[in-house]
Protein backbone atom coordinates (compact mmCIF):
# COMPACT_ATOMS: atom_id res chain seq x y z
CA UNK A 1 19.91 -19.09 3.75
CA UNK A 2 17.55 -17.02 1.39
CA UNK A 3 15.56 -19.86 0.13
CA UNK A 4 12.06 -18.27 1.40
CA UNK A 5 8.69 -17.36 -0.32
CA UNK A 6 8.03 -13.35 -0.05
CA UNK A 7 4.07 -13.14 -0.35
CA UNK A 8 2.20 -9.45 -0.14
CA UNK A 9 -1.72 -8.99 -0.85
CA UNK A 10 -3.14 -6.80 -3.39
CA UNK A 11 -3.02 -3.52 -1.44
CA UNK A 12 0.48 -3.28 -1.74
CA UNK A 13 0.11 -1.69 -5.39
CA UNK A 14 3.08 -3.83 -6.80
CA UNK A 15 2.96 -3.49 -10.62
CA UNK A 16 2.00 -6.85 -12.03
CA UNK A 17 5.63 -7.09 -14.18
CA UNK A 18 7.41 -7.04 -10.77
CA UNK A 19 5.40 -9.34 -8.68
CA UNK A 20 6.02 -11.73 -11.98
CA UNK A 21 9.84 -11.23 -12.14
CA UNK A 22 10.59 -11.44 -8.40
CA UNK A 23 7.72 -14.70 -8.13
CA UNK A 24 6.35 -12.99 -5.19
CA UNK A 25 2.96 -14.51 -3.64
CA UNK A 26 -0.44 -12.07 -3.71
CA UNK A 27 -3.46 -12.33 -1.76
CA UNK A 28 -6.21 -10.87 -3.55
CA UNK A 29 -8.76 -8.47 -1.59
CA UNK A 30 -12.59 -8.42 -2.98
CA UNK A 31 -14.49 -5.33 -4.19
CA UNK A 32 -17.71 -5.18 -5.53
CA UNK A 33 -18.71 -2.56 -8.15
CA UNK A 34 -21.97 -2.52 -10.41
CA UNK A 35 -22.98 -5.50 -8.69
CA UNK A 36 -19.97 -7.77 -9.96
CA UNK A 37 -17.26 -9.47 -7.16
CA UNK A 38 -14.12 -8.72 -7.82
CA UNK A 39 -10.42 -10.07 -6.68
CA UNK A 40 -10.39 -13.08 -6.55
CA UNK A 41 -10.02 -14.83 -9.47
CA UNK A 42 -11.64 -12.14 -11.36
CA UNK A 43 -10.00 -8.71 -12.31
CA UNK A 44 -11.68 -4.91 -13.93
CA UNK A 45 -8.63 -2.70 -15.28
CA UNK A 46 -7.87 -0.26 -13.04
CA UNK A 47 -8.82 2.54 -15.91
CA UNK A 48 -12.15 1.35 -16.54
CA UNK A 49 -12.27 1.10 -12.20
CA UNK A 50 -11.50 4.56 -12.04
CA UNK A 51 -13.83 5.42 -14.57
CA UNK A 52 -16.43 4.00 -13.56
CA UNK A 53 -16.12 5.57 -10.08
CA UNK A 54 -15.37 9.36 -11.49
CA UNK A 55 -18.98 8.18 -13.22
CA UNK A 56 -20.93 7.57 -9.81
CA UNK A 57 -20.11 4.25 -9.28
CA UNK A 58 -19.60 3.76 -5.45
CA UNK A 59 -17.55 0.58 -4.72
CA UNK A 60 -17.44 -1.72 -1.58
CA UNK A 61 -14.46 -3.93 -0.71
CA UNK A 62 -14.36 -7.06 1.26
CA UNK A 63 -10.89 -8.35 3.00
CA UNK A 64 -9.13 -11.44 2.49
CA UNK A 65 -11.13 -14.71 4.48
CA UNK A 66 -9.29 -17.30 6.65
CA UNK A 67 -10.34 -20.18 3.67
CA UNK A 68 -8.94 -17.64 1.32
CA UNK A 69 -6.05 -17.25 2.95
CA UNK A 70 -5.39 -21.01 3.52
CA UNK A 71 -5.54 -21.98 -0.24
CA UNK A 72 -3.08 -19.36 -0.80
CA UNK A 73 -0.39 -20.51 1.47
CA UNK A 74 -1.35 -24.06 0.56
CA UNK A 75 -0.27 -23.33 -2.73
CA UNK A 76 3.08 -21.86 -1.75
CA UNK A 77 4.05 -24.36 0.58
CA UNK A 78 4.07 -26.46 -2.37
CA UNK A 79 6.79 -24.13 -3.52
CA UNK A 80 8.69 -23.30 -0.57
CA UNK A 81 8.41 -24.99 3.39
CA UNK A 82 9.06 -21.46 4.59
CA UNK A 83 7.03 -18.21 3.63
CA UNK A 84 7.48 -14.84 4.76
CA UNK A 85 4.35 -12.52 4.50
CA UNK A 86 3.66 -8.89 4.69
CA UNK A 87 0.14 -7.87 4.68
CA UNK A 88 -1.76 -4.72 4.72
CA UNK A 89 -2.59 -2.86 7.81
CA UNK A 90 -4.33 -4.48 10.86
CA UNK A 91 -5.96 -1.42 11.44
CA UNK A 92 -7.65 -0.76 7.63
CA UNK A 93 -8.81 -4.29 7.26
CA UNK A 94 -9.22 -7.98 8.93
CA UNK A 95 -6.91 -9.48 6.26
CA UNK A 96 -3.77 -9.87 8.22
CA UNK A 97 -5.66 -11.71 10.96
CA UNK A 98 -7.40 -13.99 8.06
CA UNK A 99 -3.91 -14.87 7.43
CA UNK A 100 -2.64 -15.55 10.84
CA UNK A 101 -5.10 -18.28 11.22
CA UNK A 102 -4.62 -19.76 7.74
CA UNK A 103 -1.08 -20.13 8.87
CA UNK A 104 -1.58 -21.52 12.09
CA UNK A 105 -3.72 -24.11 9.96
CA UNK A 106 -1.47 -24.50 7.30
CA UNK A 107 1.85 -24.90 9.82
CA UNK A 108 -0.51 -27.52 12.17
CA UNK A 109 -1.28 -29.66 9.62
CA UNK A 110 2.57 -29.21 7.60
CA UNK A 111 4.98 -29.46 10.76
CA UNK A 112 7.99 -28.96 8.24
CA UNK A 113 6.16 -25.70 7.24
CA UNK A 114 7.17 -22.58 8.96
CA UNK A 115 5.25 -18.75 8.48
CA UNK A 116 5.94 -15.81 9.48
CA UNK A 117 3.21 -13.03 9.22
CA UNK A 118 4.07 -9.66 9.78
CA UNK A 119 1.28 -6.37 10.22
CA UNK A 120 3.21 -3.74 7.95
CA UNK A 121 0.72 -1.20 9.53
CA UNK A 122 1.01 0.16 5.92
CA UNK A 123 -0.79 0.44 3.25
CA UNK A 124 -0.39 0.87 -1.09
CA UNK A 125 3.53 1.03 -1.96
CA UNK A 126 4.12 1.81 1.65
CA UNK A 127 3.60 -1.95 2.07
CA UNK A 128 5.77 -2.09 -1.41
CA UNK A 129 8.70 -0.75 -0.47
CA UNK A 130 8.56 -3.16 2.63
CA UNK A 131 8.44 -5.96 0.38
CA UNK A 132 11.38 -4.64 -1.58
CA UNK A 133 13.30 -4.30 1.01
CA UNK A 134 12.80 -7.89 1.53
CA UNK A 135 13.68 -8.72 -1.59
CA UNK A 136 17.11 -7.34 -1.36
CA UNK A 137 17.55 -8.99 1.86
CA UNK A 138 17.13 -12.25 0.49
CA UNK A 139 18.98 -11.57 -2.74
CA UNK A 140 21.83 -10.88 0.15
CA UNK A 141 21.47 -14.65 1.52
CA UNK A 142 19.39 -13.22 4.72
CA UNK A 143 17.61 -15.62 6.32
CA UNK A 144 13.78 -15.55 6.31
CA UNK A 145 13.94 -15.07 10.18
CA UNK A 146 16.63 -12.03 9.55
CA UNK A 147 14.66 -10.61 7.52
CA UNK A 148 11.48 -10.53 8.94
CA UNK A 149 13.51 -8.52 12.32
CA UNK A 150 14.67 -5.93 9.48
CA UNK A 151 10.87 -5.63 8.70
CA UNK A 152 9.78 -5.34 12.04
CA UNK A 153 12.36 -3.02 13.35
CA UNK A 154 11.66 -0.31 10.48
CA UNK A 155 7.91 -0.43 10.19
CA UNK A 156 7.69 2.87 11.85
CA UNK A 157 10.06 4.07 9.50
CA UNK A 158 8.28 3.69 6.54
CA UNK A 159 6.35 7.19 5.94
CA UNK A 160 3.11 7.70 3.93
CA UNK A 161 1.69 10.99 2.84
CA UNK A 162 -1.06 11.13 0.44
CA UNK A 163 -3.78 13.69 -1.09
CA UNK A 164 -6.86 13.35 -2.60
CA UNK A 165 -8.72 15.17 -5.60
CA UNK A 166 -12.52 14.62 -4.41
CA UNK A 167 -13.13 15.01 -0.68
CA UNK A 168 -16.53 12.97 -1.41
CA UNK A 169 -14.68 9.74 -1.11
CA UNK A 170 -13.15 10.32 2.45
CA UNK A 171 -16.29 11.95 3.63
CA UNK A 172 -18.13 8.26 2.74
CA UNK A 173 -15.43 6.68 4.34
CA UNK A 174 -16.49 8.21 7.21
CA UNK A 175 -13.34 10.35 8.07
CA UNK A 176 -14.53 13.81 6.82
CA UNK A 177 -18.13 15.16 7.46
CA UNK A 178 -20.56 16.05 4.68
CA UNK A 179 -20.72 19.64 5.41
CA UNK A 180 -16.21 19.63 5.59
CA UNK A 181 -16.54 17.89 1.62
CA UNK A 182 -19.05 20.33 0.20
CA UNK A 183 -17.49 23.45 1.79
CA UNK A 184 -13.52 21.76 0.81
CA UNK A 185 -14.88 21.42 -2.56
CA UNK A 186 -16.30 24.85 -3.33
CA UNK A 187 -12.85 26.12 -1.72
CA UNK A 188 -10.60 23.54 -3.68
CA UNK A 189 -9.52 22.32 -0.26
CA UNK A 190 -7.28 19.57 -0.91
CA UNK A 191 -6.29 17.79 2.62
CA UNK A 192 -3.10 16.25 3.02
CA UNK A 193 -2.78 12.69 5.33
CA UNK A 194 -0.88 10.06 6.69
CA UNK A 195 -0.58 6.83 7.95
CA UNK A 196 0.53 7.21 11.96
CA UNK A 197 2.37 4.68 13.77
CA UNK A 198 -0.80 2.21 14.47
CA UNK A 199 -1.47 2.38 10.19
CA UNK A 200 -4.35 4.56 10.54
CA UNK A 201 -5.17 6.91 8.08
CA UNK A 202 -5.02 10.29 9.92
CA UNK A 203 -5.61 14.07 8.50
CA UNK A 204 -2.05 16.45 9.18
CA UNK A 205 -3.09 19.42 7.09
CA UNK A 206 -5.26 20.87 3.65
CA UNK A 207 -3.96 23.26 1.44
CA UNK A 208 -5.79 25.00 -1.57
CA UNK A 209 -5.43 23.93 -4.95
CA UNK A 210 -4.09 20.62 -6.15
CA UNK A 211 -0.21 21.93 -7.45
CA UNK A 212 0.42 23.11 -3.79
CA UNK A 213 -1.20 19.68 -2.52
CA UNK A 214 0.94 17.86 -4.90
CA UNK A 215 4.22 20.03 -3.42
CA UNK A 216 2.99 19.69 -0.20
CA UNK A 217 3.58 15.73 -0.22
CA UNK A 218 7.22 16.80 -0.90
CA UNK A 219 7.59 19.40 1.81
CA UNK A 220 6.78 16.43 3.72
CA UNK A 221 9.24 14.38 2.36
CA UNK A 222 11.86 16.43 3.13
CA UNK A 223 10.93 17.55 6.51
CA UNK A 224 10.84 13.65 7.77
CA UNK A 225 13.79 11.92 6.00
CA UNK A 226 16.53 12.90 8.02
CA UNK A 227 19.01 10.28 9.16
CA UNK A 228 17.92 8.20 6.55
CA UNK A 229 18.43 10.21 3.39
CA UNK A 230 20.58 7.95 2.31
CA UNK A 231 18.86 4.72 2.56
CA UNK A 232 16.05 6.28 0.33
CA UNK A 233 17.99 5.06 -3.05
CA UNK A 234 14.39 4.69 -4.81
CA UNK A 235 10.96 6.14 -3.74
CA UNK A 236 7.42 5.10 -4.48
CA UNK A 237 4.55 6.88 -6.09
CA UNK A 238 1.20 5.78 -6.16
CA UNK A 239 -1.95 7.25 -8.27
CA UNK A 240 -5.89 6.70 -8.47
CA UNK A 241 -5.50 7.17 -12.20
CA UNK A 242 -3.65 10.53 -12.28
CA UNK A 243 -0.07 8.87 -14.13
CA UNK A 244 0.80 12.75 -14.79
CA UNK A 245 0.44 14.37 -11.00
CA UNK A 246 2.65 11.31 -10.05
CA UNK A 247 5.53 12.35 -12.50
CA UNK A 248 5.15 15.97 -11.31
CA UNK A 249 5.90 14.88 -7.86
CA UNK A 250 8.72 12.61 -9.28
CA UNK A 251 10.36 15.49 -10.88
CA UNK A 252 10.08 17.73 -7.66
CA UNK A 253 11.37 14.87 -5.44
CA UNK A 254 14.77 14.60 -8.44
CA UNK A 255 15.03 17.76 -8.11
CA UNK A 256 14.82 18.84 -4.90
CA UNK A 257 16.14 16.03 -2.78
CA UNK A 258 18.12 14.62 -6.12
CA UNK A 259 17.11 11.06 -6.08
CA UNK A 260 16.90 9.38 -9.45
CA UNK A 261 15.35 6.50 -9.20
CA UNK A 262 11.21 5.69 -8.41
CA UNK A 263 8.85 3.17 -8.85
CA UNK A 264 5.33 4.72 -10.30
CA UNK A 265 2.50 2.37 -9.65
CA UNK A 266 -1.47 2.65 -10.20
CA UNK A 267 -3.46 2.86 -6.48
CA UNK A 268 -5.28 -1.01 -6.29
CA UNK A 269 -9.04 -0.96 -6.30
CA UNK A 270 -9.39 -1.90 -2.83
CA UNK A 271 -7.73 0.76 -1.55
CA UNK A 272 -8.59 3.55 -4.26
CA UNK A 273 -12.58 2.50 -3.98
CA UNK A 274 -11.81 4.99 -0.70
CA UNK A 275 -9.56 7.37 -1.40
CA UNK A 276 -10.98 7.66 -5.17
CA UNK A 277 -9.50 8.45 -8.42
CA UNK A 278 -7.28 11.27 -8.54
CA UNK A 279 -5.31 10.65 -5.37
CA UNK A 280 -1.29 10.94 -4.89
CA UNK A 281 0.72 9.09 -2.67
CA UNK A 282 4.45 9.74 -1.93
CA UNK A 283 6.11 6.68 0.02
CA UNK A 284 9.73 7.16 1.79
CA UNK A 285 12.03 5.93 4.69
CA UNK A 286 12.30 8.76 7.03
CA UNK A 287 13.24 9.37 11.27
CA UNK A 288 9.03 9.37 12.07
CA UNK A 289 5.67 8.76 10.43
CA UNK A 290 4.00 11.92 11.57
């Protein structure tokens, strides 16, 4: 009981000192910037990332591949005969399915190998606090099969809100138009979205100026909690390079809902190359996603 390999990919945000201390697998997404591969095998720090995209730079990102994926769990079936995997949203990348065949592979040709792969249909430390929770279900003496039903049965549960400081980035992204950036960004429009129950990113309001966006994520918060107040004993900020927003939505969240204890992480490069730098995340357990 409890004797299972927890593996994530890079989107969930995990800072690096955790993933170390808990020995927690990560699949590494690519992204390309200034005509250099990242990811895999090769990392930029996330300052000089962000920096080089508030400079112009205009990254791509590539997802996980099945041959990728098969190393990976090659190498920690070496370590443990059953592995338990999260991965990032089926419906922001191709990853999850990259792994689903990798495992099929990797279980075929290992028949005292077993894999479980589970869509979070979340994304950043939305897919982090999933992988906590798994943690502390296995630190419990859960099995990996008890565990994974935990997962599945709260996915929905697990709410993201999120705003961004340059509309520029979601308008290349496709999911605001050129003339809604320009006119946002004269205005200081700064939206306000969320990932809905399939893990899309979706758009559930803008407000003007980035303090009330920043409040706004709390607002949120509180509204969509409910019932499960209680189970939210830590909650999860991520930031495109903006450390100091995050702590001013930490300090609203102590004081206003009085929870004391957070995890703060930097936004990956695969994920901030489209939201951009500057962007706040607030990730919760709550009654609904939307």
């Amino acid at each position: 009981m409890g004797n299972f390999k927890i593996v994530t990919d890079s989107t969930a945000d995990l800072p690096e000192e955790y993933l170390t201390e808990h020995q927690l697998g990560r699949m590494n997404l690519g992204y390309i910037i200034d005509g250099v591969t990242y990811g895999q095998g090769r990392e930029m720090d996330w300052r000089e990332f962000y920096a080089l995209m508030r400079g112009g730079k205009m990254p791509t990102t590539s997802q996980v591949n099945p041959e990728e994926a098969k190393i990976n769990l090659e190498e920690y079936y070496n370590e443990s005969k059953q592995i338990l995997c999260l991965a990032f949203s089926s419906a922001l990348s191709g990853t999850l399915n990259s792994i689903r065949l990798a495992a099929a592979e990797v279980m075929e040709e290992h028949p005292d190998c077993k894999i479980i792969v589970i869509d979070t249909l979340a994304a950043s430390l939305g897919e982090g606090l999933l992988v906590r929770k798994a943690l502390e279900l296995r630190a419990q003496g859960k099995s990996m099969e008890e565990t994974a039903e935990w997962v599945t049965n709260h996915l929905l549960h697990v709410a993201h809100v999120f705003t961004v400081d340059d509309l520029h980035h979601l308008q290349r992204g496709g999911r605001l138009s050129k003339t809604a950036a320009i006119l946002g960004t004269i205005v200081s429009i700064k939206p306000q979205l969320c990932v809905n129950d399939e893990g899309r990113l979706i758009p559930i309001g803008k407000v003007r100026g980035r303090k009330k966006s920043l409040s706004a994520l709390v607002d949120f918060m509180e509204a969509k909690m409910g019932s499960f107040r209680e189970e939210n004993d830590m909650v999860f900020i991520s930031h495109g390079d903006a450390l100091e927003d995050a702590e001013f939505v930490r300090d609203l969240v102590r004081e206003r809902l009085g929870i004391q204890e957070f995890m703060i992480s930097h936004i990956s490069p695969t994920v901030g190359a489209h939201a951009g730098p500057g962007t706040i995340a607030l990730f919760f357990l709550g009654e609904a996603r939307t």
